[in-house]
Protein backbone atom coordinates (compact mmCIF):
# COMPACT_ATOMS: atom_id res chain seq x y z
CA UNK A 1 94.69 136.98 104.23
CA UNK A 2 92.71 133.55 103.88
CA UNK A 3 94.17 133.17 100.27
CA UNK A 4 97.83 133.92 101.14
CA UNK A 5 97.27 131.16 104.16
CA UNK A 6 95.41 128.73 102.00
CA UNK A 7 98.33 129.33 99.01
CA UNK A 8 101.05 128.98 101.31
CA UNK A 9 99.32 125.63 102.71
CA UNK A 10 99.39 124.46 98.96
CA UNK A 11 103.22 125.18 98.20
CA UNK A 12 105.81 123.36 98.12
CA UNK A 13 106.83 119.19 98.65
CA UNK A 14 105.08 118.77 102.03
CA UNK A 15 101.49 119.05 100.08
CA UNK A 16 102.60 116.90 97.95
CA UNK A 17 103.79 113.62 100.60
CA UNK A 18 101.08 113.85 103.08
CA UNK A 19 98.52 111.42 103.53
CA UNK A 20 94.89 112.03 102.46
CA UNK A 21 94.16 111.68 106.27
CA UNK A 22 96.62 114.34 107.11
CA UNK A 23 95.44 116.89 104.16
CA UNK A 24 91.80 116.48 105.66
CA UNK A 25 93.23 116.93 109.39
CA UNK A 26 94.97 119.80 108.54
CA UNK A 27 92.25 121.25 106.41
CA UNK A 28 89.33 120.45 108.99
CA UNK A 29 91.69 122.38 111.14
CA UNK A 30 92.11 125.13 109.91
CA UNK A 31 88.66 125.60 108.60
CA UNK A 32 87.60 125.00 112.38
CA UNK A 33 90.06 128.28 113.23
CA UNK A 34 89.44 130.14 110.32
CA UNK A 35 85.67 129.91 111.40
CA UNK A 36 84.40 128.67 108.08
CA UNK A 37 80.68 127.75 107.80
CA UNK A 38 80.57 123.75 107.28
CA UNK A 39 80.09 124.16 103.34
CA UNK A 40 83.09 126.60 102.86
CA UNK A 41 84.98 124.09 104.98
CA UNK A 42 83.67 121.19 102.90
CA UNK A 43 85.06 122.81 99.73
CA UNK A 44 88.44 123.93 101.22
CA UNK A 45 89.12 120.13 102.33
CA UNK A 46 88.28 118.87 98.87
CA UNK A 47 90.32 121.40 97.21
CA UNK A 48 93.55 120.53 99.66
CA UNK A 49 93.10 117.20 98.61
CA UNK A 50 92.97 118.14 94.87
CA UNK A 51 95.61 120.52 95.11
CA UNK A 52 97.47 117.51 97.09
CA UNK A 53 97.00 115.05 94.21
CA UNK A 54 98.42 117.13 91.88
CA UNK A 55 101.56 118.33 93.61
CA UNK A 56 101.86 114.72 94.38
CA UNK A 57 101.90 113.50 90.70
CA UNK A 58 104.04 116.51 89.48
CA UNK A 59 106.75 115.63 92.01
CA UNK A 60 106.46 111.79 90.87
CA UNK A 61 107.31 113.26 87.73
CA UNK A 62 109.50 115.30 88.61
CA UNK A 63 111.69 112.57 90.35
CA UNK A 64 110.61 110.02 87.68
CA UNK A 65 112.67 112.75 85.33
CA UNK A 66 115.78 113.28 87.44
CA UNK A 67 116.23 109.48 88.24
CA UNK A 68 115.91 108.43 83.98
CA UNK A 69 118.54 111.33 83.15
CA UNK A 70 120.91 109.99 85.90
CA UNK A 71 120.35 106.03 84.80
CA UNK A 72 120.71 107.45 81.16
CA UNK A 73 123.77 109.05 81.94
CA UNK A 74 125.22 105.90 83.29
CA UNK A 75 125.31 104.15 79.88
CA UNK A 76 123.58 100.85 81.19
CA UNK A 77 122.31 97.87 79.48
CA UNK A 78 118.66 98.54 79.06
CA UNK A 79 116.20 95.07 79.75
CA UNK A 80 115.67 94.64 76.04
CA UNK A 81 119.30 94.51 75.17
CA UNK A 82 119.67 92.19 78.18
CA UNK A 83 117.06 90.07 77.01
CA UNK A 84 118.30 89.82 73.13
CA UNK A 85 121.90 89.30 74.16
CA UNK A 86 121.04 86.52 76.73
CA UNK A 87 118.90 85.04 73.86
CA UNK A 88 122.28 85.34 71.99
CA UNK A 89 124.38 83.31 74.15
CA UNK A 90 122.09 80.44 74.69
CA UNK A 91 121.74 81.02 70.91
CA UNK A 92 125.64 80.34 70.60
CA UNK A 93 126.00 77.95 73.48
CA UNK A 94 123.76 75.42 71.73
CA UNK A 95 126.14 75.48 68.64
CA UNK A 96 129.13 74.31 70.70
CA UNK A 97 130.02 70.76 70.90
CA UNK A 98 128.85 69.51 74.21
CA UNK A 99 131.38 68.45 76.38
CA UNK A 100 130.99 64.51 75.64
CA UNK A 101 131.48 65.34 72.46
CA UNK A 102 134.89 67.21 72.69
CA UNK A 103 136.16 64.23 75.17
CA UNK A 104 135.33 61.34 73.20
């Protein structure tokens, strides 16, 4: 029974977008009610917040995946090709005959 609770405390996003203060709160909690000795406790907390950490980075990456495919799929200018065609046009604009020039 302790496993299925302490599994079903480590699914899913909510893990994964709490606070470290919240993870121990709700771990310190629920050792306190499952009446674990201080130790077993101790090592449930720590292994919330592992458990916690990891969920956490897996749904960064997660996201981090979903957001590139949708930018990707919008065909934009990436900040290198911004950069070298920006360096291109003040490239260009030098060679033009400044506007003194063309007048006089």
């Amino acid at each position: 029974m302790f496993d299925l609770i302490k599994k079903t405390l480590l699914t899913g996003v909510g893990l994964a977008v709490m606070t470290k203060d919240k993870v121990e709160e709700l771990g310190k909690e629920f050792a306190s009610q499952a009446k674990l000795s201080e130790l077993e406790g101790k090592e449930f907390v720590d292994h919330l917040l592992k458990q916690s950490e990891t969920a956490r980075k897996d749904f960064e990456s997660r996201i981090n995946s979903v957001v590139q495919k949708a930018v990707s799929g919008l065909n934009l200018a990436s900040k290198d090709e911004v950069a070298r065609l920006s360096a291109k046009v003040e490239e260009l604009t030098a060679k033009l005959p400044s506007s003194k020039e063309t007048s006089a």
